[in-house]
Protein backbone atom coordinates (compact mmCIF):
# COMPACT_ATOMS: atom_id res chain seq x y z
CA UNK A 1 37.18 -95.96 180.64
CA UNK A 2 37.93 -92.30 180.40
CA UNK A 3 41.23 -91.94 178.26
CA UNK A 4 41.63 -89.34 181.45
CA UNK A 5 43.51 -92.19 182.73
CA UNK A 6 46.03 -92.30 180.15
CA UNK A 7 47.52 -89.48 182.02
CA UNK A 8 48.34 -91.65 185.14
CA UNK A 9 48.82 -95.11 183.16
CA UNK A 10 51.53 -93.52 180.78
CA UNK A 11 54.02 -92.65 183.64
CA UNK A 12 53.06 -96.12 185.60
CA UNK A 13 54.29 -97.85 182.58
CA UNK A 14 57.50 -95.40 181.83
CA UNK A 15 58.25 -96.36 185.53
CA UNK A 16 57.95 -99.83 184.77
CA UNK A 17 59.71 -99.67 181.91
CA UNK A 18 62.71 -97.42 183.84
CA UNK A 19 62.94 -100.45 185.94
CA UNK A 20 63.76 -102.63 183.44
CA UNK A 21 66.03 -100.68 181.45
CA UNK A 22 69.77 -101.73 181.80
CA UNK A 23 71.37 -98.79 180.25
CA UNK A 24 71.78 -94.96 180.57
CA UNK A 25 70.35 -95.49 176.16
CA UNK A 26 67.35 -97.23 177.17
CA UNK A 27 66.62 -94.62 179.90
CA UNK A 28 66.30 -91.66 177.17
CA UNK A 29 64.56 -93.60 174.91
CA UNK A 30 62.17 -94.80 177.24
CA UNK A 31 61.62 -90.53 178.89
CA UNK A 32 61.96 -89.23 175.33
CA UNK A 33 58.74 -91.77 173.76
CA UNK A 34 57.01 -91.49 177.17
CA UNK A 35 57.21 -87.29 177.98
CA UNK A 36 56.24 -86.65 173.71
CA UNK A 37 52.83 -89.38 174.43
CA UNK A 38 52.01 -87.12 177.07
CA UNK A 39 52.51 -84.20 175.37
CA UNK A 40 50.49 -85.81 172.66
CA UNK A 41 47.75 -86.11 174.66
CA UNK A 42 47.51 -82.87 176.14
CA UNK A 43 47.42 -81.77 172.92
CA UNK A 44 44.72 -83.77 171.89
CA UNK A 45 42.96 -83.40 175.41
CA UNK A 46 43.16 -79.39 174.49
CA UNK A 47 41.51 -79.93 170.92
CA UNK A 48 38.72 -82.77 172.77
CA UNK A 49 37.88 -80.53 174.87
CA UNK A 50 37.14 -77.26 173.05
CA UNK A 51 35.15 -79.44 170.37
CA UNK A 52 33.10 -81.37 173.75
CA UNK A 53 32.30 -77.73 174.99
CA UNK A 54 30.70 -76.48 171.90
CA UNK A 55 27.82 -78.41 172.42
CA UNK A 56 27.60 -77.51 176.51
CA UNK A 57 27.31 -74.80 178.64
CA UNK A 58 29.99 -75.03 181.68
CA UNK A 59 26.97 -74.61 183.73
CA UNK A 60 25.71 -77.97 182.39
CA UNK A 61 28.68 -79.68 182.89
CA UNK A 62 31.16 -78.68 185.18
CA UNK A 63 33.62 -81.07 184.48
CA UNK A 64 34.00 -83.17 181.03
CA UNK A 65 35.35 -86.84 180.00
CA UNK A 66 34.53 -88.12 183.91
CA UNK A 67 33.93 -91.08 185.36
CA UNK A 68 33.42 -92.47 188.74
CA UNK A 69 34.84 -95.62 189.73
CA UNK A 70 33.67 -97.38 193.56
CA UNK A 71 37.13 -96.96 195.79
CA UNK A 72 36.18 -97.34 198.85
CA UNK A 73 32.34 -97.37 198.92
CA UNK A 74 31.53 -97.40 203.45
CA UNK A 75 33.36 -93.79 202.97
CA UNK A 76 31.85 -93.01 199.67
CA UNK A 77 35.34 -92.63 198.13
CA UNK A 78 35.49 -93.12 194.31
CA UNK A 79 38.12 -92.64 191.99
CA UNK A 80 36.42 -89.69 190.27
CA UNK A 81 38.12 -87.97 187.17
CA UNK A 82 36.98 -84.91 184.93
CA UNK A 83 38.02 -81.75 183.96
CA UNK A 84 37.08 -78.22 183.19
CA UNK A 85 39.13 -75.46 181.44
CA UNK A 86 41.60 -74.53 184.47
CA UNK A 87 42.08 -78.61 184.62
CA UNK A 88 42.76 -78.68 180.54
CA UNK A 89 45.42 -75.93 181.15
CA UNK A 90 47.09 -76.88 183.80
CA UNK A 91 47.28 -80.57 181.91
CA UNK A 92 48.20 -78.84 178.99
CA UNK A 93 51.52 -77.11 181.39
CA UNK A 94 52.70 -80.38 183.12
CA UNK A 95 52.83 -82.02 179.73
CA UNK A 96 55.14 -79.34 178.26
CA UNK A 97 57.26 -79.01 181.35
CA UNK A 98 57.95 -82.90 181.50
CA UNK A 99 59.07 -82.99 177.71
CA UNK A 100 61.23 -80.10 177.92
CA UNK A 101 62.47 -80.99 181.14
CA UNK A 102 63.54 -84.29 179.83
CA UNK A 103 65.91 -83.20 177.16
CA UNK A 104 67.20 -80.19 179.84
CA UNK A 105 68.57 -83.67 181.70
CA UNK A 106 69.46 -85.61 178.57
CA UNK A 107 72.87 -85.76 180.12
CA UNK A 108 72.52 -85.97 183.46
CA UNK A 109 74.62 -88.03 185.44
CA UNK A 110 75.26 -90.13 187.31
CA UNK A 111 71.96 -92.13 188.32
CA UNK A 112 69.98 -90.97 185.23
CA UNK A 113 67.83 -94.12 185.79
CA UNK A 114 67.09 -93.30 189.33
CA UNK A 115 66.61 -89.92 188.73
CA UNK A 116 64.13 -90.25 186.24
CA UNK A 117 62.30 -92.74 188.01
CA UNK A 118 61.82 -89.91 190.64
CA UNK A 119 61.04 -87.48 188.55
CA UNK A 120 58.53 -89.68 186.32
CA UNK A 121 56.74 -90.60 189.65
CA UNK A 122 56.50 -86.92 190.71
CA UNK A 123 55.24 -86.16 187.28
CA UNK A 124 52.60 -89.21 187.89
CA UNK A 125 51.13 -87.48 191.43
CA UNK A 126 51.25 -83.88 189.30
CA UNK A 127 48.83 -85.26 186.25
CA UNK A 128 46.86 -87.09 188.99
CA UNK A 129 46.29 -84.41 190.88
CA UNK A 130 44.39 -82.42 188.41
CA UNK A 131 42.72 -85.22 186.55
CA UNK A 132 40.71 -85.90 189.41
CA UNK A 133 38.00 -84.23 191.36
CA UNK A 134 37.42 -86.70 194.53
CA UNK A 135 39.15 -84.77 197.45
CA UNK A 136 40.03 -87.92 198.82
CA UNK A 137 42.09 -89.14 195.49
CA UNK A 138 43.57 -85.11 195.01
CA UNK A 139 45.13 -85.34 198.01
CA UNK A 140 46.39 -88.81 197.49
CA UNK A 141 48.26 -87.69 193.77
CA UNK A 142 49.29 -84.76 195.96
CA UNK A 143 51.04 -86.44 198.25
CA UNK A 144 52.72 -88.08 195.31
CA UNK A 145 54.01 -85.35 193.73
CA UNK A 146 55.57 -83.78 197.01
CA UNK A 147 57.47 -87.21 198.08
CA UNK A 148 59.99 -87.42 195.19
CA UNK A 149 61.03 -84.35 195.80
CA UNK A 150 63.51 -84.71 198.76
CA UNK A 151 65.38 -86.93 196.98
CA UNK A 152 65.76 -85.24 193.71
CA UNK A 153 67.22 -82.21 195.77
CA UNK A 154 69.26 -83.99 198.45
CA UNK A 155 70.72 -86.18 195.61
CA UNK A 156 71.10 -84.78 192.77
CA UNK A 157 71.15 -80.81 194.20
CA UNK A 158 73.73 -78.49 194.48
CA UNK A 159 74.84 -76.79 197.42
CA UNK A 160 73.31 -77.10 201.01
CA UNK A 161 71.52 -79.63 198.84
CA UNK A 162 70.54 -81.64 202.52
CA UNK A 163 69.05 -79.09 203.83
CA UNK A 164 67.16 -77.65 201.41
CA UNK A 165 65.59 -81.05 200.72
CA UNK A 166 64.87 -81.51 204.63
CA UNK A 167 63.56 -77.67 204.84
CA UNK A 168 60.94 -78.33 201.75
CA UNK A 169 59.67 -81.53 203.01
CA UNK A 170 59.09 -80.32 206.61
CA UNK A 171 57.17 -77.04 205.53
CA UNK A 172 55.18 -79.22 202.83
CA UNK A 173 54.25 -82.01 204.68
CA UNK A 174 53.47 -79.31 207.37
CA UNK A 175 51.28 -77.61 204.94
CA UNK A 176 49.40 -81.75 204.31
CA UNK A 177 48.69 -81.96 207.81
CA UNK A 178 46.81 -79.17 207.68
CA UNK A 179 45.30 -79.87 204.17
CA UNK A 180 44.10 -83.65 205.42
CA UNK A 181 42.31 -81.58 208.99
CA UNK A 182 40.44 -79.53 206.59
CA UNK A 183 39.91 -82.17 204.03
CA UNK A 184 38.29 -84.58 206.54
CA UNK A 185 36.30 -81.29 208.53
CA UNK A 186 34.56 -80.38 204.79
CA UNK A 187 34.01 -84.09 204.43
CA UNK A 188 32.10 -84.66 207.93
CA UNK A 189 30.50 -81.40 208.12
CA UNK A 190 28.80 -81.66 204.97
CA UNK A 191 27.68 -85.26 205.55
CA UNK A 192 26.41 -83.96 209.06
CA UNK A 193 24.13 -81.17 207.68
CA UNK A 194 23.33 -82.47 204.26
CA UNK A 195 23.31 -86.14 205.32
CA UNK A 196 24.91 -87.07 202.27
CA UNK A 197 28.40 -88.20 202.88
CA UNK A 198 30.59 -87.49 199.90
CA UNK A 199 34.17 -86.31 198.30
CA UNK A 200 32.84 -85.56 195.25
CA UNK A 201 34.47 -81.65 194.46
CA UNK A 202 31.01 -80.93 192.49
CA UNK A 203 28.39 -82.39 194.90
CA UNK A 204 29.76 -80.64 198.37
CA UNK A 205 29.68 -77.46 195.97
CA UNK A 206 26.11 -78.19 195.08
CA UNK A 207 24.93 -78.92 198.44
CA UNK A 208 26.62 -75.49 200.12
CA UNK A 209 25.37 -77.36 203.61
CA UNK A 210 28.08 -76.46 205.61
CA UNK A 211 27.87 -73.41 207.71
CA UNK A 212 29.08 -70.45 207.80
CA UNK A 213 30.46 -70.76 211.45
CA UNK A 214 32.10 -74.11 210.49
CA UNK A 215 33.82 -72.68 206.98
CA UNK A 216 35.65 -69.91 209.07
CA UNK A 217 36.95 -72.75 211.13
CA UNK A 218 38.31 -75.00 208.36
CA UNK A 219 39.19 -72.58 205.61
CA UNK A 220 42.40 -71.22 207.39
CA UNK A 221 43.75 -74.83 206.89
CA UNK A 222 43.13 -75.58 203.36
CA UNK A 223 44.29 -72.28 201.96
CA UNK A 224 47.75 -72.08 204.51
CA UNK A 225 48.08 -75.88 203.49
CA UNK A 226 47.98 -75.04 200.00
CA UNK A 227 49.17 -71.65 200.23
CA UNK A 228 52.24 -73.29 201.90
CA UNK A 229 53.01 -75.13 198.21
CA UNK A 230 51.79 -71.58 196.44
CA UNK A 231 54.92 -69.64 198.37
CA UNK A 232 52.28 -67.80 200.96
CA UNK A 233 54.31 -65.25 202.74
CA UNK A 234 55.20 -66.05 205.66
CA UNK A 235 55.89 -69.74 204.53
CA UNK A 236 58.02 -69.34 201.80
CA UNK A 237 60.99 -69.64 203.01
CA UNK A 238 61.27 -73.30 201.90
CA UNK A 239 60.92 -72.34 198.05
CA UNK A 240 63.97 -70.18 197.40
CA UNK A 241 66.04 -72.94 198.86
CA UNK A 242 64.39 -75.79 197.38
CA UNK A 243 64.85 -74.01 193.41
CA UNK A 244 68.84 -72.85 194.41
CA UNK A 245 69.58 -76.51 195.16
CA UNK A 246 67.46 -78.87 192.94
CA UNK A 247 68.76 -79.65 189.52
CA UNK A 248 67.40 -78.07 186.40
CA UNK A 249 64.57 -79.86 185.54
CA UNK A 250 63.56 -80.95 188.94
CA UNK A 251 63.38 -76.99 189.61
CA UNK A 252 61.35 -76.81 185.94
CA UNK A 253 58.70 -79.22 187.42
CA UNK A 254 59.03 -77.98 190.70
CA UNK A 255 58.66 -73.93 190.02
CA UNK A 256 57.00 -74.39 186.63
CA UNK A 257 54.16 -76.94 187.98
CA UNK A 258 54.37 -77.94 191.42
CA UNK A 259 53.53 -74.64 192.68
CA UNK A 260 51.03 -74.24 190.60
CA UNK A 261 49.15 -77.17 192.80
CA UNK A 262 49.28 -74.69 195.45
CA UNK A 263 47.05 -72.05 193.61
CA UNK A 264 45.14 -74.55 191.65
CA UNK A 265 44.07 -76.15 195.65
CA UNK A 266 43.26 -72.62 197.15
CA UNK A 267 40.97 -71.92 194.48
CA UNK A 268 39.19 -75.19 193.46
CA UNK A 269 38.42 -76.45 197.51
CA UNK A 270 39.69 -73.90 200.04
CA UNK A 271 37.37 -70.87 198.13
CA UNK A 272 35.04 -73.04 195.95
CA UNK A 273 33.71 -75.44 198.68
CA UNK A 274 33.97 -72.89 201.53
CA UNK A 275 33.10 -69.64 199.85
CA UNK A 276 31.02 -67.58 202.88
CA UNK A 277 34.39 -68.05 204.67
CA UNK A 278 36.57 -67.29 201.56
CA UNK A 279 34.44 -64.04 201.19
CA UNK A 280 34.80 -63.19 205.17
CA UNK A 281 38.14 -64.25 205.38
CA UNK A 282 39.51 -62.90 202.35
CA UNK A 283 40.98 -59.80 203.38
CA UNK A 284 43.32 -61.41 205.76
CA UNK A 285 45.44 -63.62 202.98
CA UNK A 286 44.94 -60.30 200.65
CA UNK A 287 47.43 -58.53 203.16
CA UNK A 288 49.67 -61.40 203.20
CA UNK A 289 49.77 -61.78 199.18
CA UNK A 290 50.62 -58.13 198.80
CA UNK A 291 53.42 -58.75 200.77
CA UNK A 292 54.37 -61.32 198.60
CA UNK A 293 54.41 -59.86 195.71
CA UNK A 294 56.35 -56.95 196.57
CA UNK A 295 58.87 -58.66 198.97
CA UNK A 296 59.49 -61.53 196.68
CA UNK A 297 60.27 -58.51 193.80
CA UNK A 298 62.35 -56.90 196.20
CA UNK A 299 64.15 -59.81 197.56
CA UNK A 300 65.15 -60.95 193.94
CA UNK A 301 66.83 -57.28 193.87
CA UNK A 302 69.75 -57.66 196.37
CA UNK A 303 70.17 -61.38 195.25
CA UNK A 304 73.40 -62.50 193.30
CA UNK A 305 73.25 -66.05 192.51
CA UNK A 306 70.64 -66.36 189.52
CA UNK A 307 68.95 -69.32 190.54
CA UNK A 308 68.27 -67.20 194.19
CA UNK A 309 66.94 -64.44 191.67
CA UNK A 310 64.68 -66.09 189.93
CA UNK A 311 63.58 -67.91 193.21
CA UNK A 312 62.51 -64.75 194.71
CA UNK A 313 60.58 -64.38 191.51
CA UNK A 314 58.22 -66.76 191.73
CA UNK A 315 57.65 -65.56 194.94
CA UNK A 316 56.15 -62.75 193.77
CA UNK A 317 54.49 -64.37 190.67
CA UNK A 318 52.67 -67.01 193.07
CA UNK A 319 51.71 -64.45 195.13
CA UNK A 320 50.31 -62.77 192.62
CA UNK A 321 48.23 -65.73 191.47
CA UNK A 322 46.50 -66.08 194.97
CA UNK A 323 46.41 -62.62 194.81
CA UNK A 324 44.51 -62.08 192.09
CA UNK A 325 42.05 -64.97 193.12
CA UNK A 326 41.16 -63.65 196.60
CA UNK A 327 39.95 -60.61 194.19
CA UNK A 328 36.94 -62.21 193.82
CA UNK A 329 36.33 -61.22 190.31
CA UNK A 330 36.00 -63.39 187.18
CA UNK A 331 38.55 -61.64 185.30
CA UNK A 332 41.10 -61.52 187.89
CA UNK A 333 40.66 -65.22 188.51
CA UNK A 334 41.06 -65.61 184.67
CA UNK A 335 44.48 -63.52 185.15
CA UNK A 336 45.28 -65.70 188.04
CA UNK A 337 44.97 -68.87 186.22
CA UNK A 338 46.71 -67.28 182.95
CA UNK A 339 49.89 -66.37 185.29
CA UNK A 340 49.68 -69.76 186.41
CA UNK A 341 50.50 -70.81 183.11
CA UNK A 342 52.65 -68.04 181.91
CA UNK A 343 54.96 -68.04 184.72
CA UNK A 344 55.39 -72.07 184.85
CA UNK A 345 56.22 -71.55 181.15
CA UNK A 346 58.67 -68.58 181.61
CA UNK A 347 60.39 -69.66 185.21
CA UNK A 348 61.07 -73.20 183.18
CA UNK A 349 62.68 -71.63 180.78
CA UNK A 350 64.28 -69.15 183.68
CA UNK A 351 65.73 -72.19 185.27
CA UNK A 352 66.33 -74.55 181.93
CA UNK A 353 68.86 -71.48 180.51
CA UNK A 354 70.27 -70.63 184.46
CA UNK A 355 71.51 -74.46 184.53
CA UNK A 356 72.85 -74.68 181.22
CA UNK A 357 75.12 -72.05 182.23
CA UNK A 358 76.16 -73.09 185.33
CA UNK A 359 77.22 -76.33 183.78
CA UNK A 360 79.47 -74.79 181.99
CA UNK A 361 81.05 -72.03 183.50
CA UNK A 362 80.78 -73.44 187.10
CA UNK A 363 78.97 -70.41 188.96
CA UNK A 364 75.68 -69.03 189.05
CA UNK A 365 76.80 -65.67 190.66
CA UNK A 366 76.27 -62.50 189.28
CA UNK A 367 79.36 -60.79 190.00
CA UNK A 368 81.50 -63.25 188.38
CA UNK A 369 79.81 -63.74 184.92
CA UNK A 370 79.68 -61.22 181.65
CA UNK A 371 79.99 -61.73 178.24
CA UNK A 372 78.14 -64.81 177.57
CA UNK A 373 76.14 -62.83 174.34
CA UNK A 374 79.20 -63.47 172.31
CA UNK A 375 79.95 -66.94 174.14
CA UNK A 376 76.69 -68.49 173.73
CA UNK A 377 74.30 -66.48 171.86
CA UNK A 378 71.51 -68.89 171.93
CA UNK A 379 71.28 -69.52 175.69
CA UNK A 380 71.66 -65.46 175.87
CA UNK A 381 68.60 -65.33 173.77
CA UNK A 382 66.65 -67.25 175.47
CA UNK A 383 67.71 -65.74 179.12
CA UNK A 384 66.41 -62.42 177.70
CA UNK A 385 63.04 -63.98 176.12
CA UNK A 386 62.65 -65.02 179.62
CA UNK A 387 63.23 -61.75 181.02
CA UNK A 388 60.65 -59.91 179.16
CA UNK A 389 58.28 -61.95 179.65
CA UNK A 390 58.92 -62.10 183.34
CA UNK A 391 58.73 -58.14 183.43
CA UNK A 392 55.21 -58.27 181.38
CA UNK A 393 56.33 -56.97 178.22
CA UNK A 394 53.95 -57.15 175.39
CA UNK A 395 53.96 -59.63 173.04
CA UNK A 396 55.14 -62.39 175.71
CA UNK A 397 52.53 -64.23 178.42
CA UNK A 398 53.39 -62.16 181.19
CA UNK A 399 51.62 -59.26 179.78
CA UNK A 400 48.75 -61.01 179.22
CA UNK A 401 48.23 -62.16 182.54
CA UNK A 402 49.13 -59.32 184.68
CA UNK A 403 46.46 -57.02 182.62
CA UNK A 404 44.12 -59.43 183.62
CA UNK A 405 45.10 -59.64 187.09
CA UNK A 406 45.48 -56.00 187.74
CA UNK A 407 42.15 -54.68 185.44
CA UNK A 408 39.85 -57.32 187.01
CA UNK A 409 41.46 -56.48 190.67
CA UNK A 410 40.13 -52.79 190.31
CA UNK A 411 36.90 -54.07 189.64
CA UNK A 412 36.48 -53.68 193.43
CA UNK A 413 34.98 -50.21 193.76
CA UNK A 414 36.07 -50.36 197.63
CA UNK A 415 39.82 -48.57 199.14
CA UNK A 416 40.89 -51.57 200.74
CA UNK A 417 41.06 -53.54 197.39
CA UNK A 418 41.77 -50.58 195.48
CA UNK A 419 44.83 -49.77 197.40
CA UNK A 420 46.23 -53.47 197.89
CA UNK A 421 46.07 -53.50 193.48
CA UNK A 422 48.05 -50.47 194.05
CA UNK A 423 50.62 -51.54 195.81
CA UNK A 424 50.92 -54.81 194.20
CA UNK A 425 51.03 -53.03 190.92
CA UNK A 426 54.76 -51.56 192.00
CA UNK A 427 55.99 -55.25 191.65
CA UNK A 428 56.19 -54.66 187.93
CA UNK A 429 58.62 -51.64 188.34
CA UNK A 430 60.76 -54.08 190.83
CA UNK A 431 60.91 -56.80 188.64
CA UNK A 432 62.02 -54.48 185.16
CA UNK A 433 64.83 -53.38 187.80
CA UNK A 434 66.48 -56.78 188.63
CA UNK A 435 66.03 -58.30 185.41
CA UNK A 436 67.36 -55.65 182.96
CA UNK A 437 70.45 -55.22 186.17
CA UNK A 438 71.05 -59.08 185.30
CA UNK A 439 70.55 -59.62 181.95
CA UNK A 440 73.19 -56.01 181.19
CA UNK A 441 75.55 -57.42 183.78
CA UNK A 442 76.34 -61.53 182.73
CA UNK A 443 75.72 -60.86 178.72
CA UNK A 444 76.72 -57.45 178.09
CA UNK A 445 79.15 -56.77 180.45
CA UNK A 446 83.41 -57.77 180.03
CA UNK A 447 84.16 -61.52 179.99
CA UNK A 448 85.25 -62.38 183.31
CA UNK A 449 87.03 -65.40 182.58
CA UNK A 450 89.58 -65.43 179.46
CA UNK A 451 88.53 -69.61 179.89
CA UNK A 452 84.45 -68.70 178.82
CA UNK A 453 86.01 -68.43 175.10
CA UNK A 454 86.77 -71.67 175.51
CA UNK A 455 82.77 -72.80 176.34
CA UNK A 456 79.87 -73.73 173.72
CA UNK A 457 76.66 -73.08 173.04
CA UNK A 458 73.29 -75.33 173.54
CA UNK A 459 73.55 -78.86 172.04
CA UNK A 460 70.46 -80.21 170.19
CA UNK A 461 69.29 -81.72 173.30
CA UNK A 462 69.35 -78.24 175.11
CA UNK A 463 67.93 -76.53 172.24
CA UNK A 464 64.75 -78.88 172.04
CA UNK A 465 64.00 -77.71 175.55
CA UNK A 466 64.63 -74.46 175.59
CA UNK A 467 63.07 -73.38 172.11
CA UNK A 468 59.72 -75.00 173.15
CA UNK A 469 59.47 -73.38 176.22
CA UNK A 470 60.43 -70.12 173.66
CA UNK A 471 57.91 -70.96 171.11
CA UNK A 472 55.21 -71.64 174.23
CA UNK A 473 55.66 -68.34 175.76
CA UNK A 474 55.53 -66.44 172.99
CA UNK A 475 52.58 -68.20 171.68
CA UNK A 476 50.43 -67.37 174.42
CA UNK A 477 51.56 -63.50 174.38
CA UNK A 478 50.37 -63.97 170.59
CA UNK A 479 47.50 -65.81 170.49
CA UNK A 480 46.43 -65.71 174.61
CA UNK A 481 42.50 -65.86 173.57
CA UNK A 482 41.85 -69.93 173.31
CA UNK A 483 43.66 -70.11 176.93
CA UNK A 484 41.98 -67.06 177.70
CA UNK A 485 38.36 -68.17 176.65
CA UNK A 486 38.99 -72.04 177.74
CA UNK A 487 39.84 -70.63 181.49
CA UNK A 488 36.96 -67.79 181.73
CA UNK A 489 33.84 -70.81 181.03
CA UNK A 490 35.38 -72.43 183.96
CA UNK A 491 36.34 -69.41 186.09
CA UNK A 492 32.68 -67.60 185.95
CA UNK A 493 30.74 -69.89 187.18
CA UNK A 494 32.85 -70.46 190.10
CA UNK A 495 33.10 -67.07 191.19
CA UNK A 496 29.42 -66.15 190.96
CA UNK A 497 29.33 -69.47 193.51
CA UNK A 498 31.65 -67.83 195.62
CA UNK A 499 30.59 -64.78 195.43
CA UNK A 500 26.57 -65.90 195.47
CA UNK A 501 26.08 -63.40 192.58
C-alpha cells in the first residue's frame, strides 16, 4: 500500500478518535498529535520525493508513489493515487495550514469537539483531493472538502454568519454541477473515440482522443466549476462573504487551501485533458482574470473591516493564479503554482493575526482601531510580515511568485497578452496602497480605546501558529528554488502537452 494513504487514514482515525473523546483536553490532544503526523509526513513526502525523482525524468513518470486499487471495475473506476511536484506542494500547504490552524483554535469555544470534527473532515476531502489522480475519486474528496464548510460558517461564524454559509454552498455546489457534466462528458467522449473507457488523469492525457469540437463544448464547465472555488470574476461574490464570517482557522483552510483546489482543478483537468480547447478558449477567461486581479485590488481599497480587506485580496491573488496559467507558458505556470503556495501561506497568516485581534478588542473595523504596535507587538509583527509579503516585497514569497508570473506572462510576443500582463501588473501598485493605508492606520495611529491598554499579546498557543506561518513565508522568499525546481519538472511537461510544443 502506498503510504499516500496515510494522508486520508490519519484524519479518518483523528475523527474517530474526536468521537470518542469526552473532554474539551482530549480534543487538543487528539488535533495537536494528529495535525504534527501530518505535518510529519509532508515533510517526509517532500524529502521522498525529491530523492524518488533523482533517478527519473518527469517524463518517465508523471506521477510517483501510485497505486491503483479496483473501485468500481463495469465503470473502470479505481482508487488511483500518485503525485507529481504541484501534488507534493500543495500536500506540503494543507499540512502546514491544518497544524497552524489548530493551535489558532486552541481555545475555541463552545463545541470545540464538533468543530474540529468538521474541520478534520474538511481537511480529509482537501488531502484526498490531491493525493489522487482518478477523476472519479477527485471529485469525490472534493465534494468532501466543500460540505463541512456550511456548518463551520453558519455555526461557528460571525456576522450574517447564515447567509454567508447558504451563499458559499449554493455558488459551490453550483460550480459541482457543472464540474460532474464535464467530468462525465471527458469520461464518455474519450471512451467513444479511443474505445478505452477510463478516469485515469494520465491515460485520457495520453490518449488526446477527444475532439476538438467536443473540448470547446465541455471545457467551459470544468474551468467555471473550478474557477467558481478559484474566485473567477464574475462568481466571486460568495468568497468575500464566506472569509468575513467563518472563524479563523476555518478561513485559514478555507482561503489558504481550499481555493487553491480551484486553481489546482483548472489546470490539472479543465487545460491538461482538454488543451485544443484551453488554447482556443483561453482568451476569454484571460479577460475575466484581469478583471480579477485588478477589481479584487481595488475592492480591498474602499473596504474597512480587515477580514473584508484581505477577502478582496485573495481575489486578486486567485485571479492571478488562473491568470498566470491561461499564459500558457512554463514559467508562468511555475509562478502560478508558487502564488498558490505563497498566498495560502501569507492569507493564513492574514487571517490567523486579523482574528486574534478581533478577539480581543471586539471589532475588525478600520476606523476604530490604532495603536496596537505598543499593545501587542507580536501580533503587529506578524500583520506587517504579512503585508509585505502580500505587496511582493523581496525577501518574502510574494515576490517570488509574482516575478514568475509576470516575466513568464510576457513571454507572449503577441498585444493581446502583452497588454492583459500590463494591466494586471497595476495590481501590485493597488495592493502597496491598501496595505501600507492599514497597517499605518490600526498600529501606528492613536489608541482608540483607553480599554486596548488593558489587552495582551499572543499566548503560546497563538504564537505556535502564527510564527510558523512567519518562518514558512519567509523561507520560501529565502530559499524559493527547491519549490521552485520541484514545481517546474511537473509544470513543463504539461504545458508543452497543452501547448503541443
Amino acid at each position: 500500500m502506498s503510504f499516500l494513504n496515510l494522508f486520508v487514514i490519519i484524519p479518518v482515525v483523528m475523527l474517530l478518535c474526536l468521537w470518542l473523546a469526552r473532554n474539551d483536553k482530549q480534543v487538543r490532544i487528539v488535533m495537536a498529535v494528529g495535525s504534527t503526523a501530518l505535518l510529519g509526513l509532508a515533510i517526509y513526502l517532500v524529502f521522498a520525493f525529491l530523492a524518488a525523482r533523482e533517478t527519473q525524468s518527469a517524463e518517465q513518470v508523471p506521477f510517483l508513489f501510485g497505486e491503483a486499487i479496483p473501485w468500481f471495475e463495469p465503470l473502470n473506476i479505481y482508487y488511483r493515487t500518485g503525485v507529481d511536484g504541484i501534488a507534493v506542494v500543495m500536500i506540503l500547504l494543507s499540512a502546514i495550514i491544518v497544524f497552524t490552524g489548530t493551535f489558532a483554535s486552541w481555545q475555541l469555544h463552545p463545541l470545540q469537539k464538533e468543530y474540529f470534527l468538521w474541520f478534520t473532515l474538511l481537511s480529509t476531502g482537501v488531502f484526498g483531493f490531491f493525493i489522487t489522480e482518478d477523476l472519479f475519486t477527485m471529485f469525490m474528496f472534493y465534494e468532501v472538502a466543500l460540505i463541512p464548510m456550511y456548518l463551520l460558517i453558519g455555526v461557528w461564524g460571525t456576522g450574517p454568519k447564515e447567509y454567508s454559509a447558504m451563499k458559499l454552498t449554493l455558488m459551490l455546489m453550483g460550480g459541482s454541477a457543472l464540474l460532474i457534466i464535464g467530468i462525465l462528458g471527458i469520461y464518455f467522449f474519450n471512451g467513444e473515440y479511443s474505445h478505452v473507457y477510463t478516469m485515469s488523469v494520465t491515460e485520457i492525457a495520453q490518449l488526446h482522443a477527444i475532439p476538438v469540437s467536443i473540448q470547446k463544448v465541455f471545457f467551459p464547465f470544468i474551468f467555471i466549476g473550478f474557477g467558481v472555488l478559484g474566485a473567477l470574476f464574475p462568481f466571486h461574490t460568495w468568497s468575500p462573504d464566506g472569509h468575513a464570517s467563518a472563524p479563523t482557522a476555518v478561513s485559514m483552510l478555507h482561503a489558504g487551501v481550499l481555493m487553491k483546489l480551484g486553481g489546482y482543478g483548472c489546470f490539472r483537468i479543465a487545460m491538461f485533458l482538454l488543451p485544443d480547447a484551453a488554447q482556443q478558449l483561453s482568451w476569454i477567461f484571460l479577460i475575466l482574470t484581469t478583471i480579477s486581479v485588478v477589481y479584487g485590488a481595488l475592492s480591498a481599497c474602499v473596504q474597512t473591516d480587515l477580514k473584508y480587506i484581505n477577502a478582496y485580496s485573495s481575489v486578486s491573488h486567485c485571479g492571478m493564479v488562473l491568470f498566470a496559467l491561461l499564459m500558457m507558458t512554463s514559467t508562468a505556470a511555475t509562478g502560478a503554482i508558487l502564488q498558490m503556495l505563497s498566498h495560502g501561506l501569507m492569507t493564513a497568516l492574514f487571517f490567523a493575526v486579523i482574528g486574534m485581534i478581533y478577539h480581543r478588542t471586539g471589532t475588525r473595523d478600520v476606523r476604530r482601531l490604532g495603536g496596537l504596535m505598543k499593545i501587542m507587538p507580536f501580533l503587529s509583527v506578524a500583520y506587517v510580515v504579512a503585508g509585505l509579503a502580500n505587496l511582493g516585497l523581496p525577501g518574502f514569497s510574494g515576490f517570488v511568485a509574482e516575478m514568475n508570473i509576470f516575466v513568464g506572462s510576457f513571454e507572449n510576443a503577441d498585444i493581446f497578452h502583452r497588454t492583459c500582463t500590463i494591466i494586471a501588473c497595476t495590481s501590485i501598485v493597488i495592493t502597496a496602497v491598501y496595505i501600507l493605508r492599514v497597517v499605518g492606520k490600526i498600529l501606528y495611529q492613536k489608541v482608540p480605546n483607553p480599554e486596548y491598554y488593558k489587552l495582551t499579546d499572543a499566548t503560546w498557543d497563538e504564537r505556535i501558529a502564527v510564527g510558523g506561518l512567519i518562518f514558512c513565508v519567509a523561507g520560501l522568499g529565502l530559499a524559493p528554488l527547491w519549490a521552485q525546481n520541484i514545481i517546474r519538472d511537473a509544470v513543463v511537461p504539461m504545458i508543452s502537452h497543452i501547448t503541443g510544443m
